[in-house]
Each structure stands twice: as structure tokens, then as C-alpha cells.
C-alpha atoms as a PDB file:
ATOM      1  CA  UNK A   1     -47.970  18.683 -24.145  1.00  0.00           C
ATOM      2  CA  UNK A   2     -46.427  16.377 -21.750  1.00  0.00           C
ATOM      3  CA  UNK A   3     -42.835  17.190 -23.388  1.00  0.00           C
ATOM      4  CA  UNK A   4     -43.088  20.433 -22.305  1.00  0.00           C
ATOM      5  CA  UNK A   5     -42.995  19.247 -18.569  1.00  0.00           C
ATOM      6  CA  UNK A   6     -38.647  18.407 -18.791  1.00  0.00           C
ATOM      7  CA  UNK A   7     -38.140  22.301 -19.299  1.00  0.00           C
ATOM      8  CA  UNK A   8     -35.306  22.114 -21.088  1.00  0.00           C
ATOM      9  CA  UNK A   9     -34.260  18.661 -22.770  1.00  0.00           C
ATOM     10  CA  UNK A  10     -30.605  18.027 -21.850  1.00  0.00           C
ATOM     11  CA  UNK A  11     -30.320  14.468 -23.089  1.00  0.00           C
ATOM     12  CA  UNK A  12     -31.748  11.743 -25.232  1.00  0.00           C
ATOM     13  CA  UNK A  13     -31.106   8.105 -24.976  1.00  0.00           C
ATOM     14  CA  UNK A  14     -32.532   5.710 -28.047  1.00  0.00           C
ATOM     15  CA  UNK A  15     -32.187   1.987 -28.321  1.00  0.00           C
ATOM     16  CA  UNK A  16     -33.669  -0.109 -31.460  1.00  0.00           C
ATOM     17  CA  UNK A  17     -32.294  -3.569 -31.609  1.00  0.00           C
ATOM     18  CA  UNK A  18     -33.902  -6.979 -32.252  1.00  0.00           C
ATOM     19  CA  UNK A  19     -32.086 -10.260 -32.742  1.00  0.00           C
ATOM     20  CA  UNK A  20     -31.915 -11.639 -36.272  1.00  0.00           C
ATOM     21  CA  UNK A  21     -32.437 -14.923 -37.220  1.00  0.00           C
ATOM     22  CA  UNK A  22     -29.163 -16.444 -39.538  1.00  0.00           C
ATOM     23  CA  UNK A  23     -31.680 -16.613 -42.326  1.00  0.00           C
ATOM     24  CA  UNK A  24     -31.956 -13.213 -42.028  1.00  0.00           C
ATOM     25  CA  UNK A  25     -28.330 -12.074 -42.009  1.00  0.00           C
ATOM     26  CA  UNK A  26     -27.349 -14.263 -44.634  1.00  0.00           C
ATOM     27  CA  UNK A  27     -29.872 -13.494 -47.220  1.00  0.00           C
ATOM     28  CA  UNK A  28     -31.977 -10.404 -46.247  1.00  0.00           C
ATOM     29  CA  UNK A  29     -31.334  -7.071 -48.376  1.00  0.00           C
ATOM     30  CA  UNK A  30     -30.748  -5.192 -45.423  1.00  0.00           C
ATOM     31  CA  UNK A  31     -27.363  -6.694 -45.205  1.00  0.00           C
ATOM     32  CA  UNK A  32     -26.615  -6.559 -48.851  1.00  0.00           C
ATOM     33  CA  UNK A  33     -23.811  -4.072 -49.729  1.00  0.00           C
ATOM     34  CA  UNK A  34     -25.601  -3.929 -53.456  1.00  0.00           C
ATOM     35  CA  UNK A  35     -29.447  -3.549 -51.868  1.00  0.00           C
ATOM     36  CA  UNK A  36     -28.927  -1.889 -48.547  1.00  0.00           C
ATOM     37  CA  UNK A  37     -25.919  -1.711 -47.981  1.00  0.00           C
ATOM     38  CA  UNK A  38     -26.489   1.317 -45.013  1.00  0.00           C
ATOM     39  CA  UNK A  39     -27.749  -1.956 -42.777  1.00  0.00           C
ATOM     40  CA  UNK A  40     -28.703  -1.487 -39.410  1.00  0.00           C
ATOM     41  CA  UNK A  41     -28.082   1.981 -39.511  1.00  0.00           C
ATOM     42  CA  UNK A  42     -30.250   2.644 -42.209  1.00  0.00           C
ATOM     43  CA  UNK A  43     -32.886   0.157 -40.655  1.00  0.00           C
ATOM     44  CA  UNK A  44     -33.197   0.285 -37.053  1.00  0.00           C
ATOM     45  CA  UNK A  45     -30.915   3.431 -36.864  1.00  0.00           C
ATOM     46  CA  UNK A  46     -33.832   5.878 -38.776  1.00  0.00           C
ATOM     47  CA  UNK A  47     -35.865   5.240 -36.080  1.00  0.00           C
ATOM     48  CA  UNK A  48     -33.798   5.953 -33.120  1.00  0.00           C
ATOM     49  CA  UNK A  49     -32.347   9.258 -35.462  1.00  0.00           C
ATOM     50  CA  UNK A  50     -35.980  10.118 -36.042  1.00  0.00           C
ATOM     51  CA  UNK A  51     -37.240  10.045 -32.613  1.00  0.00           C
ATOM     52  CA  UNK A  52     -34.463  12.067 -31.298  1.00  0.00           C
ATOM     53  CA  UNK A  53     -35.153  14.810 -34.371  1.00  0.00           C
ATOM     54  CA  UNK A  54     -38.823  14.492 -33.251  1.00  0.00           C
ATOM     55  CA  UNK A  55     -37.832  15.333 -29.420  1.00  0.00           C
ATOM     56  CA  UNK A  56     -35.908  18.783 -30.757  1.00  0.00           C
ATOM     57  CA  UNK A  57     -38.104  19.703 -32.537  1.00  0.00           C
ATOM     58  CA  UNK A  58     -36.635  18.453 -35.411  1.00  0.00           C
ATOM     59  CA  UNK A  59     -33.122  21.177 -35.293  1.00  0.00           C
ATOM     60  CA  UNK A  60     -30.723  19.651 -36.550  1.00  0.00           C
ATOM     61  CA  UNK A  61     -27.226  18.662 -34.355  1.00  0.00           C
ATOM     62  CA  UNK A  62     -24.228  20.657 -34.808  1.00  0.00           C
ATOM     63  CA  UNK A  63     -21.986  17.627 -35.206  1.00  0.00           C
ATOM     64  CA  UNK A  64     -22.507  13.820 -34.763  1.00  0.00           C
ATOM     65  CA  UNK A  65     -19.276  11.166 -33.272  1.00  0.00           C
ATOM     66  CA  UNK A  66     -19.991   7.590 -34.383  1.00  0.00           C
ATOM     67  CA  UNK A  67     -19.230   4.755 -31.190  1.00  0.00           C
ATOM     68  CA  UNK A  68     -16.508   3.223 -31.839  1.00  0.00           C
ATOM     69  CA  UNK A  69     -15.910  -0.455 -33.094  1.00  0.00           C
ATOM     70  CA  UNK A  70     -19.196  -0.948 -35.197  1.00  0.00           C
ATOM     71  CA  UNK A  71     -19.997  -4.251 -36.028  1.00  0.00           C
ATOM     72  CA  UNK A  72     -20.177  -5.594 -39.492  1.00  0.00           C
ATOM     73  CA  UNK A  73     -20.371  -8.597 -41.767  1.00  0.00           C
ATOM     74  CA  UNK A  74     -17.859  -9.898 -44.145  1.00  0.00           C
ATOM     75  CA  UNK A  75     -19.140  -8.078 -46.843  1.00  0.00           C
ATOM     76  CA  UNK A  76     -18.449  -4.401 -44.419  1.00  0.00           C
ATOM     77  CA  UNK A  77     -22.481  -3.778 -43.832  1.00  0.00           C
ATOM     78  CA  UNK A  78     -23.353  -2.510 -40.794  1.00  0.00           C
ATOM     79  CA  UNK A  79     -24.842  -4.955 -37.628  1.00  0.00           C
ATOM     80  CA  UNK A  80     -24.941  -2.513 -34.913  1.00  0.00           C
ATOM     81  CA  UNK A  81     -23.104   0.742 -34.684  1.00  0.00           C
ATOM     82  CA  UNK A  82     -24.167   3.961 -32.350  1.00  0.00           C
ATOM     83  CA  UNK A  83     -23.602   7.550 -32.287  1.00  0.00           C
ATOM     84  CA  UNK A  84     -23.824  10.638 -30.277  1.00  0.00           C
ATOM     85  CA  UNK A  85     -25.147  13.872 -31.350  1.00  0.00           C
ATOM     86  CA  UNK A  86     -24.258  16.997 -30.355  1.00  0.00           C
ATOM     87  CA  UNK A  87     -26.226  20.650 -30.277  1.00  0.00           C
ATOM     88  CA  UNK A  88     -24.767  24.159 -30.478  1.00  0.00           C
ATOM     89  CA  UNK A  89     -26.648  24.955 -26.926  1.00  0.00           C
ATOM     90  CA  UNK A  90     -25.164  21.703 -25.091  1.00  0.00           C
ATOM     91  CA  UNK A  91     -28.243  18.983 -25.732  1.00  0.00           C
ATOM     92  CA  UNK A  92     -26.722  15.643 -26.588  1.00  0.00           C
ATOM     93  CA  UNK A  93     -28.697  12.618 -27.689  1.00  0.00           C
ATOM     94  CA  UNK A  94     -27.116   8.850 -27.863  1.00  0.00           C
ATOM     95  CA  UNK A  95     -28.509   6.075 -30.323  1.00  0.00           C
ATOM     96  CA  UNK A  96     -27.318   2.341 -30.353  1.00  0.00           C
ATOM     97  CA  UNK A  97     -28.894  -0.289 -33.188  1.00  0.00           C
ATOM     98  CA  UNK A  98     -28.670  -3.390 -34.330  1.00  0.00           C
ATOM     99  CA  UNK A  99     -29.753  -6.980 -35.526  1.00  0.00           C
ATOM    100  CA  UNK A 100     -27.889  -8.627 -32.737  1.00  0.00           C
ATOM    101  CA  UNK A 101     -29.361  -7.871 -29.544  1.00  0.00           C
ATOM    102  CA  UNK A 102     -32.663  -8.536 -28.005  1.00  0.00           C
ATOM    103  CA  UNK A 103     -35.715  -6.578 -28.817  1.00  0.00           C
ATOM    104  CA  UNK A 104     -35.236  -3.489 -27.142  1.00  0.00           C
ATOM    105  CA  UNK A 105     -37.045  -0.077 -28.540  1.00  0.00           C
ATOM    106  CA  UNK A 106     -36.630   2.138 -25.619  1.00  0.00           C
ATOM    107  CA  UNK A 107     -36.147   6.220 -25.760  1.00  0.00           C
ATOM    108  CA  UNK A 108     -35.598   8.489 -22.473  1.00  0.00           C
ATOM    109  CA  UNK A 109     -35.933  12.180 -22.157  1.00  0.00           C
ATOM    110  CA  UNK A 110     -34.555  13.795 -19.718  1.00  0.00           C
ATOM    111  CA  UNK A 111     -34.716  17.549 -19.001  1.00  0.00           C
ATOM    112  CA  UNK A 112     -34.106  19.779 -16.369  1.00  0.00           C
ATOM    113  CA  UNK A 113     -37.219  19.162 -14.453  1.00  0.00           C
ATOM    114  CA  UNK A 114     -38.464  16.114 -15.189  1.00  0.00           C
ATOM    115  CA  UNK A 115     -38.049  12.496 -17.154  1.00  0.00           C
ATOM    116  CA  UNK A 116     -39.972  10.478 -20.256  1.00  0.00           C
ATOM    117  CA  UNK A 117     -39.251   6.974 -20.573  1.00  0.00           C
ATOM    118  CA  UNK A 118     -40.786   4.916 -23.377  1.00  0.00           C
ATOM    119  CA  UNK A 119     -40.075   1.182 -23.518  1.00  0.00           C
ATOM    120  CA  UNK A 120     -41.730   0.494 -27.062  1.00  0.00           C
ATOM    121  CA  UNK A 121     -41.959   3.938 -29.202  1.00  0.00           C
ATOM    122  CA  UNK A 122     -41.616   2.169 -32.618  1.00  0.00           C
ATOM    123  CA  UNK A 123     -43.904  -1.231 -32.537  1.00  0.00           C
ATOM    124  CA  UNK A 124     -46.181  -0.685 -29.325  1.00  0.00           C
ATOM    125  CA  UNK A 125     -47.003  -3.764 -27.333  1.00  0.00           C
ATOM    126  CA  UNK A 126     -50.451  -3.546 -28.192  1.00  0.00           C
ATOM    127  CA  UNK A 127     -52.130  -2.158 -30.724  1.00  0.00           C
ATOM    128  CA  UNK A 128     -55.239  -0.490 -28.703  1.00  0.00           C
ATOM    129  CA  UNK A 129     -52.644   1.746 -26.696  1.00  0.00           C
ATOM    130  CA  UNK A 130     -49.825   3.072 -25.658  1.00  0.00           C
ATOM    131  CA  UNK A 131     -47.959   3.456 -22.342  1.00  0.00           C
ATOM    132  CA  UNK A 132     -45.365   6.534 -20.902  1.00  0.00           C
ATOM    133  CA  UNK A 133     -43.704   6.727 -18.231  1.00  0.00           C
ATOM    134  CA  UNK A 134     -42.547  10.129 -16.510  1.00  0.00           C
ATOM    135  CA  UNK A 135     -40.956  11.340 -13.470  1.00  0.00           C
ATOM    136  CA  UNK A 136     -41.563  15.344 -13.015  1.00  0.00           C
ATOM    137  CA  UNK A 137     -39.157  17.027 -10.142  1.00  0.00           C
ATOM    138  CA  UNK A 138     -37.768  14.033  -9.082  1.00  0.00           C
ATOM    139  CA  UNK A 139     -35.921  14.093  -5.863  1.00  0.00           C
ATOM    140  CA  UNK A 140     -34.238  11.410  -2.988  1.00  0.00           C
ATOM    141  CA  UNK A 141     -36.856  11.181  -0.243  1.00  0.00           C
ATOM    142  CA  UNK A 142     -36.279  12.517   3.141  1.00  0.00           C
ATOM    143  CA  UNK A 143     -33.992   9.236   4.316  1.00  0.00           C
ATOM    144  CA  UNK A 144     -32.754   9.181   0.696  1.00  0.00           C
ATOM    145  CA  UNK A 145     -33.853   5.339   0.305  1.00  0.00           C
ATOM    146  CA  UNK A 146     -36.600   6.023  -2.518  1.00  0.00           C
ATOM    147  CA  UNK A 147     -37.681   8.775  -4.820  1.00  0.00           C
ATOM    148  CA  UNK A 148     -40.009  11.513  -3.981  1.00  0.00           C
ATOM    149  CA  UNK A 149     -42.357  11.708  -6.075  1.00  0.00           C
ATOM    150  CA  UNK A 150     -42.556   8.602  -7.936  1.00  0.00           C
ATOM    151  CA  UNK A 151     -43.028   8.179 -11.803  1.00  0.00           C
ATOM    152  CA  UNK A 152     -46.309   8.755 -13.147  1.00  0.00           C
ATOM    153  CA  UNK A 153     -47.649   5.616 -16.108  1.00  0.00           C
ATOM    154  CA  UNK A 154     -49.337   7.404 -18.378  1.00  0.00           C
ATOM    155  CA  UNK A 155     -51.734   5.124 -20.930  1.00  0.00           C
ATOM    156  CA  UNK A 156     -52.826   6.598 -24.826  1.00  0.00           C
ATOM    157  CA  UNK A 157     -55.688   4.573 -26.210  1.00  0.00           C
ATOM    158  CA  UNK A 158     -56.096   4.687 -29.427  1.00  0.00           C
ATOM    159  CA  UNK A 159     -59.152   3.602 -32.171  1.00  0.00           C
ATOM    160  CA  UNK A 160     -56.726   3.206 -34.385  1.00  0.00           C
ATOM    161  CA  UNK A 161     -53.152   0.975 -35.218  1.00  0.00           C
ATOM    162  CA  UNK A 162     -50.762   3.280 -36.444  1.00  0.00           C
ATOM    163  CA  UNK A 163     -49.925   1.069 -39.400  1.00  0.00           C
ATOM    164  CA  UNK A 164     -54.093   2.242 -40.465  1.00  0.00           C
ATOM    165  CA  UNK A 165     -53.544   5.665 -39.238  1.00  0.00           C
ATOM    166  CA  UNK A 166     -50.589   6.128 -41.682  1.00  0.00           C
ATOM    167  CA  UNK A 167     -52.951   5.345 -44.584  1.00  0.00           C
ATOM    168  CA  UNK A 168     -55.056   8.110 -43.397  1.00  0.00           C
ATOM    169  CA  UNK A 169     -52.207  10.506 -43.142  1.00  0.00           C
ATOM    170  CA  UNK A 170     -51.149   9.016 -46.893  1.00  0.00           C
ATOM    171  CA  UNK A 171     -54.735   9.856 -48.001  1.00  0.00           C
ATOM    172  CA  UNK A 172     -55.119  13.079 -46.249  1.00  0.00           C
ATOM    173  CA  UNK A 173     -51.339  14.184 -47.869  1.00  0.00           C
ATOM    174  CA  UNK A 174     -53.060  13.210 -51.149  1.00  0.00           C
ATOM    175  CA  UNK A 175     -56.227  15.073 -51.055  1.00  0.00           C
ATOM    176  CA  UNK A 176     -54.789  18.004 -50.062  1.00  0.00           C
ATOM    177  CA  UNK A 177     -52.375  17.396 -53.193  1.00  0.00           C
ATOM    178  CA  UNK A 178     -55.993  17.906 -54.996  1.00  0.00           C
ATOM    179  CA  UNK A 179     -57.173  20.782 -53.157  1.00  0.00           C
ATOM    180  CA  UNK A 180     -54.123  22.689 -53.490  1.00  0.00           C
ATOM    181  CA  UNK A 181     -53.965  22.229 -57.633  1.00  0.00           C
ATOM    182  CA  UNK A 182     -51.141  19.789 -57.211  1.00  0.00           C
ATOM    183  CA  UNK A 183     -48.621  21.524 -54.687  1.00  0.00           C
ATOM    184  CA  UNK A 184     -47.746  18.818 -52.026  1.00  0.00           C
ATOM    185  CA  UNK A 185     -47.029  19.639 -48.276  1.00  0.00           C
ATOM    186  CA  UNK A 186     -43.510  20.176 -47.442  1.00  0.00           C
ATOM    187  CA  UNK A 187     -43.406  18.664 -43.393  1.00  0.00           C
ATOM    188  CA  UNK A 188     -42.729  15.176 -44.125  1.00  0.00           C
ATOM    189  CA  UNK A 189     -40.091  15.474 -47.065  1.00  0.00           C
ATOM    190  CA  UNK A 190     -38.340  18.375 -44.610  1.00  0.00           C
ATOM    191  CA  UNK A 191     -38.716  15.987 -41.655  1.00  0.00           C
ATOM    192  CA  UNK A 192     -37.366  12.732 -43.975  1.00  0.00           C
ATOM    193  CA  UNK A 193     -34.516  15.157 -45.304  1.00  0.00           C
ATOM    194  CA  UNK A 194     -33.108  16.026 -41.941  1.00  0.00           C
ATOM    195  CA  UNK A 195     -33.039  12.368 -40.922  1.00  0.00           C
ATOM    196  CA  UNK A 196     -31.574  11.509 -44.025  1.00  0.00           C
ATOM    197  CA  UNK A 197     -28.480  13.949 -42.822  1.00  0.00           C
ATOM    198  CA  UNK A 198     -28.114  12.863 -39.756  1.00  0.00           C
ATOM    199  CA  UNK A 199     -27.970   9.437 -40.982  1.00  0.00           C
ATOM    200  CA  UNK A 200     -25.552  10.325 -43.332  1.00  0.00           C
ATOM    201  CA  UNK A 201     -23.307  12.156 -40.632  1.00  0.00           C
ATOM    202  CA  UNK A 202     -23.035   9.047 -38.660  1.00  0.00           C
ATOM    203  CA  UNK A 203     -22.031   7.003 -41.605  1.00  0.00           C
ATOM    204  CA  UNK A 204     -19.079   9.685 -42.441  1.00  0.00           C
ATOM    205  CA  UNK A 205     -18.061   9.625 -39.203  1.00  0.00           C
ATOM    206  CA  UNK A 206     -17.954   5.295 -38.726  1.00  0.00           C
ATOM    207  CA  UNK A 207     -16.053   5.715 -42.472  1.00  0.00           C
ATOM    208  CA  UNK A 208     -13.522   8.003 -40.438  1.00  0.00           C
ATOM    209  CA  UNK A 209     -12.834   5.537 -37.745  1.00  0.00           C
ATOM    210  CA  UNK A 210     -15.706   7.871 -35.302  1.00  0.00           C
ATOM    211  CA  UNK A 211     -14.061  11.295 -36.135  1.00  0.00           C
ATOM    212  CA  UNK A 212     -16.346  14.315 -35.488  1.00  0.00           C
ATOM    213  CA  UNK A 213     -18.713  15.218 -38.451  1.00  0.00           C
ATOM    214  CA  UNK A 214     -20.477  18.442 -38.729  1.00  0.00           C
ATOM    215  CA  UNK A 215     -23.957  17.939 -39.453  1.00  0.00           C
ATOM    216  CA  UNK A 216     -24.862  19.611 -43.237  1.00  0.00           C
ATOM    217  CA  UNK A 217     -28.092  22.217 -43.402  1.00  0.00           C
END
């Protein structure tokens, strides 16, 4: 697995923002306080929390700091807000989302001995593949004007969108439902649980004016 290349991950850097029409943050439920009222942080923010989980093997942080000075609407949901996550060993990851900035869905690895950069890891920019970027060993070249060895592009193709290869992981989860005499797998609701706290961290922590949270197991 190319992951496995960084050795061990030191830091994670996710982005998700895109820039909302007014249309949109007048009348959309996302920034409803009675609908959903977690806005971007529940929106764009999953995906950026998710992603990081996914890198870590999905352990949970030790404690989670909101950014300071989130944005919000006059009726106090969020527009864009951030966070940094801490881990008992020293691995930090950063999010930043939001409906006010341009389409941006970028996440970086970066380990001890090497780099992963992906510039669209939630809505590829086409649907036949996907593109990586990594840099393994990276070093300043002998007249330290350039890097030595360069970063490697890396392109996935794929049969498949992943919008149709989610129905056949929804089918798949259902069948096996079947099989098993009704006992459904337990990855994805313990995956969609640990987000879910993470998420909910953050929040506590922008309530507290970006006081330190501890995570809950």
C-alpha cells in the first residue's frame, strides 16, 4: 500500500471548501439552525474528519482545539470553522471547511520518509480515474536549487464512479445481512461513530471559544 511508504505519518493537512451561491446560504438546510444546524462542519467538515480517521487508521485523537474565529451566519450556523487534532504519540492532523472559499478538496500526508498529496479526494475530476501525487525521501539536490528525487503522479483508473460503486458496497452490506441470518457488519457504523466524535469534539471546543476537548471512546 502506497501509505505505507511515509513510515510513520506525522501530519495531516485537509481542505474541503466550495463557494456557495446566496441562494444557497439563504435558504439551503445546511444553514438552518432547525435542519442542520452543525453547517459546514457537519457538511464539508465529515469529509476532511473522515479522511484524516481513514489515514490513522481510523484511532481516534486524544484531544481536538477548534481555530479560532469561526465564521457564522446570523442565525450562529457554522460557514467555515477548522480544527486541529491531536494523538497521544505526537501525530497531528489540521482540517479547514467551508461554503465561502473556492473549490478546494485537497489532503497531504506527510510522514517521516515520504509525502501524499491529493488535490480532489472527495469529488475526483473525472470519473474514469484518479490521480496521487507522492514524494518518497525527498531531499535538496546537490546545489540545493531543486528537489532530489522529484514527486512521482500516480493515476487509479477505475470501471467504476464511486457514486455506482457505493451501491455495490450498499448491496453487498445487504446480502451479507441475508447470509448471516440478519446480523449486519459492524465497519461502517464503527467507522461513522468515530467521525461522529470527532465531529462532535470540534463543535465543543468552537462552543468553548477553541478550548481543548478530549476526544470521547
Amino acid at each position: 500500500m502506497v501509505i505505507e511508504l511515509l513510515s510513520k505519518i506525522s501530519q495531516i493537512n485537509s481542505v474541503f471548501s466550495f463557494r456557495a451561491n446566496e441562494d444557497f446560504l439563504e435558504n439551503d438546510i445546511r444553514v438552518k439552525p432547525d435542519l442542520d444546524a452543525l453547517g459546514a462542519l457537519g457538511d464539508a467538515g465529515w469529509y476532511c474528519i473522515r479522511a484524516i480517521l481513514w489515514a490513522v487508521d481510523y484511532e481516534l485523537p486524544k484531544t481536538v482545539i477548534a481555530l479560532r474565529d469561526p465564521v457564522k451566519n446570523r442565525a450562529g450556523v457554522l460557514l467555515a470553522c477548522g480544527a486541529t487534532l491531536y494523538w497521544a504519540d505526537g501525530t497531528t492532523a489540521t482540517f479547514s471547511c467551508s461554503f465561502l472559499a473556492n473549490l478546494t478538496m485537497d489532503i497531504t500526508l506527510v510522514g517521516t520518509n515520504g509525502t501524499i498529496h491529493v488535490t480532489d479526494f472527495i469529488l475526483p475530476y473525472e470519473e474514469k480515474s484518479v490521480e496521487f501525487h507522492v514524494a518518497s525521501k525527498s531531499n535538496f539536490n546537490d546545489l540545493h536549487t531543486g528537489w532530489d528525487p522529484l514527486p512521482s503522479k500516480h493515476v487509479v483508473a477505475t470501471d467504476l464512479p464511486q457514486e455506482a460503486l457505493m451501491v455495490q458496497e450498499f448491496t453487498r452490506l445487504v446480502q451479507g445481512i441475508r447470509d448471516a441470518g440478519g446480523k449486519p457488519e459492524g465497519k461502517w457504523p464503527a467507522i461513522t461513530r468515530k467521525t461522529q466524535l470527532v465531529l462532535d469534539a470540534v463543535k465543543a471546543s468552537i462552543d468553548k471559544g477553541s478550548e481543548p476537548v478530549e476526544v470521547a471512546s
